[in-house]
C-alpha atoms as a PDB file:
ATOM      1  CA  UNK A   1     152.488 156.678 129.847  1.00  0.00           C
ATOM      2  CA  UNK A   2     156.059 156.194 128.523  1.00  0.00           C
ATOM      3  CA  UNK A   3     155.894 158.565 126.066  1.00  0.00           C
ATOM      4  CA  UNK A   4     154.334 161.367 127.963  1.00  0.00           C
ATOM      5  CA  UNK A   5     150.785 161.505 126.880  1.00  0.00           C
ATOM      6  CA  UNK A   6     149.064 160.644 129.753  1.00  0.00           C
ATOM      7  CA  UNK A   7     146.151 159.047 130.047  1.00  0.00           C
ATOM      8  CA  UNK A   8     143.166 159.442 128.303  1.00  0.00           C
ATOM      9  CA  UNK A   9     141.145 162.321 130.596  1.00  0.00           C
ATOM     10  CA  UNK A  10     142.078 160.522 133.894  1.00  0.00           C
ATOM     11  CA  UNK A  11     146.075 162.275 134.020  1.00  0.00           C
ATOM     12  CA  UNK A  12     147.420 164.561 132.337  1.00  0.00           C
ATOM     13  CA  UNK A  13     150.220 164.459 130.039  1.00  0.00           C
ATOM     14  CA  UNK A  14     153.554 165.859 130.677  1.00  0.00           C
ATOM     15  CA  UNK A  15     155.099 165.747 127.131  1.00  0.00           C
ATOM     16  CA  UNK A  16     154.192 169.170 125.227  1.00  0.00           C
ATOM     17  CA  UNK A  17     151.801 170.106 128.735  1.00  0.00           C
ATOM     18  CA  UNK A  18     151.062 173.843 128.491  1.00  0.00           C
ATOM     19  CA  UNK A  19     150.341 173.762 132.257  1.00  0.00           C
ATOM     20  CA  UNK A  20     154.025 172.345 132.828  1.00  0.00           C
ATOM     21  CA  UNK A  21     155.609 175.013 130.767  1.00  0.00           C
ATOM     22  CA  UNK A  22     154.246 177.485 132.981  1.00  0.00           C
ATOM     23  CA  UNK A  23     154.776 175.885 136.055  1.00  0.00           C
ATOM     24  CA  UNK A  24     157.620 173.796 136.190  1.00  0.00           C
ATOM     25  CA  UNK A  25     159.131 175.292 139.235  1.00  0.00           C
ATOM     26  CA  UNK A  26     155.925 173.215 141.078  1.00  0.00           C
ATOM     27  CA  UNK A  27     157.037 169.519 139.042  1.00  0.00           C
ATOM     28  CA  UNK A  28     159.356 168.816 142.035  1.00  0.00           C
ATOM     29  CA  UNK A  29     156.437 170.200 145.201  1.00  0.00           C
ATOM     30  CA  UNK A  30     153.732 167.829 143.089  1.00  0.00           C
ATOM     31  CA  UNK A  31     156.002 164.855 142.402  1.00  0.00           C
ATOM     32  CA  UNK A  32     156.703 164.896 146.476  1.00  0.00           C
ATOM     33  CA  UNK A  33     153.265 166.090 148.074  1.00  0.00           C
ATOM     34  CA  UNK A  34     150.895 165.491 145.260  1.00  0.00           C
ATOM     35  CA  UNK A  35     148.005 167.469 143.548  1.00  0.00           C
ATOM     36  CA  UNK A  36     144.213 168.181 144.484  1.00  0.00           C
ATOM     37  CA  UNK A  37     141.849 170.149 142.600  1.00  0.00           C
ATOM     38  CA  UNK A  38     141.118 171.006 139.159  1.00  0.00           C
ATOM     39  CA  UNK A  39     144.324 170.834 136.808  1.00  0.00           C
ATOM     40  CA  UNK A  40     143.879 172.527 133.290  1.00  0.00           C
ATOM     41  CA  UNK A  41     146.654 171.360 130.941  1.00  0.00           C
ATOM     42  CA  UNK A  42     146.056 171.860 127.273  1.00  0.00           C
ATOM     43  CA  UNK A  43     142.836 172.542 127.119  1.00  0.00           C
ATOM     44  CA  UNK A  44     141.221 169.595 129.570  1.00  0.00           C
ATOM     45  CA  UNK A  45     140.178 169.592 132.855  1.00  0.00           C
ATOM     46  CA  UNK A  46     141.981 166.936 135.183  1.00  0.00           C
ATOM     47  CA  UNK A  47     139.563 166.660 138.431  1.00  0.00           C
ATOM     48  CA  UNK A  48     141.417 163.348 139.912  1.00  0.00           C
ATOM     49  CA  UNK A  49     143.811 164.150 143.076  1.00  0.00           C
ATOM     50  CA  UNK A  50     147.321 162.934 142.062  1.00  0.00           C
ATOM     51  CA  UNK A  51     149.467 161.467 144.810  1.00  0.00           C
ATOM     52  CA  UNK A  52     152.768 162.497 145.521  1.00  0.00           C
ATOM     53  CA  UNK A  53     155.589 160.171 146.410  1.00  0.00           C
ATOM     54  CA  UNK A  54     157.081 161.114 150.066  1.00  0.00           C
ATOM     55  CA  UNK A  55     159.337 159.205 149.564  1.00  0.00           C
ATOM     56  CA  UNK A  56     161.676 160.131 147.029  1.00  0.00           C
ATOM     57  CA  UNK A  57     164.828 162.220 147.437  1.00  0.00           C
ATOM     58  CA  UNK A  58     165.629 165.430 146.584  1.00  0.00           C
ATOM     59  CA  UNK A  59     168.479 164.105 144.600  1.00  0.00           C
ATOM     60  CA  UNK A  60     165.726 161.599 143.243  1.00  0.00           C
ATOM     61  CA  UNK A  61     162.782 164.458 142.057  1.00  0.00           C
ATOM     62  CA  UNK A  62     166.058 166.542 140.967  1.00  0.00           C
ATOM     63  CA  UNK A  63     166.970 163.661 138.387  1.00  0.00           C
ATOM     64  CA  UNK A  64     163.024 162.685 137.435  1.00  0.00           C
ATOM     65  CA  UNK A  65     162.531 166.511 137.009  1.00  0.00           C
ATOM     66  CA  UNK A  66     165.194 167.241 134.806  1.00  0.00           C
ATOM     67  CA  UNK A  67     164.270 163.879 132.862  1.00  0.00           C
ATOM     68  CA  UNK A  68     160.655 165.292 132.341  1.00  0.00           C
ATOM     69  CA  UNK A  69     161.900 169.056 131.492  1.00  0.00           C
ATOM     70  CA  UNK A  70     163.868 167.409 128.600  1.00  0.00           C
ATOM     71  CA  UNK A  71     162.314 164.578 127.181  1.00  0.00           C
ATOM     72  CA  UNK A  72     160.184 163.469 124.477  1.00  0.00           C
ATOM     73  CA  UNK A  73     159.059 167.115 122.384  1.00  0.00           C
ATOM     74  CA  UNK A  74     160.030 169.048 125.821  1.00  0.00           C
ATOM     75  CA  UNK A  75     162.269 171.484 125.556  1.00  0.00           C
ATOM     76  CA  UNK A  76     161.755 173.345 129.316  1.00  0.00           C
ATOM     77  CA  UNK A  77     165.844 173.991 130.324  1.00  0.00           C
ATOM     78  CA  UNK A  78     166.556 172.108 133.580  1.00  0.00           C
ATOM     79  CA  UNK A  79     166.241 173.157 137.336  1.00  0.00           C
ATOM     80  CA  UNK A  80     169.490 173.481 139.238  1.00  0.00           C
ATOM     81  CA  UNK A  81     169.868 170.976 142.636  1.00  0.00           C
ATOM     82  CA  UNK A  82     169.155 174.240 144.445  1.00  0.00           C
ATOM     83  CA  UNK A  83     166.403 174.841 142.388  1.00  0.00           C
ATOM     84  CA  UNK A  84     164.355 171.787 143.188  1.00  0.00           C
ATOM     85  CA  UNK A  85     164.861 171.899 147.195  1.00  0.00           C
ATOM     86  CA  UNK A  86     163.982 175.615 146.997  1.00  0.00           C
ATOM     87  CA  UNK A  87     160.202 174.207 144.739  1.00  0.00           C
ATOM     88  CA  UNK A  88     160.438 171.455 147.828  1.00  0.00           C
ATOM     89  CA  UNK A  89     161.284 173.984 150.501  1.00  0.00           C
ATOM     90  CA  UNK A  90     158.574 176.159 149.618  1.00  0.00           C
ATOM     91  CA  UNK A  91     156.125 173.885 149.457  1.00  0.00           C
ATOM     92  CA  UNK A  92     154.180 173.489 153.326  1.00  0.00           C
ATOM     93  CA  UNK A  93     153.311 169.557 151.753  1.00  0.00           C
ATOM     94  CA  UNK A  94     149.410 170.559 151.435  1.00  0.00           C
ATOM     95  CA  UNK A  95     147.923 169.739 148.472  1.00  0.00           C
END
């Protein structure tokens, strides 16, 4: 949703998400290749795969991720360039 919340227990949110605030170094590997199995983020349990978008950018996930890491009540730093196509780099693209 536009402010970050979500939606309802189908996906998770991303504004305040505990599970993002421990993992950010994944946002750009998930935003790309997507998510399967059970997500935990504040206390609920996400079972729905989330797709990844192929076809973004590096320079595009860079920009989205950095958006994310900073908006709404986040306050997560930001990921260098490098950072994000190390996260895409390490990734083999199975979810």
């Amino acid at each position: 949703m536009e402010n970050g919340t979500g939606l309802a227990e189908l996906y998770p949110p991303l504004n305040g998400s505990d599970w993002l605030m421990l993992n950010k170094e994944q946002l750009p590997s998930v935003m790309r290749y997507g998510i399967e199995g059970d997500l935990m983020v504040n206390g609920i349990k996400y079972t729905i795969p989330m797709s990844g978008i192929p076809e973004l950018s590096a320079v595009e996930i860079s920009n989205i991720t950095n958006y994310i890491l900073s908006a709404w009540t986040n306050k997560l730093g930001g990921m260098s360039f490098e950072e994000v196509q190390e996260s895409l780099s390490n990734s083999d693209g199975n979810k």
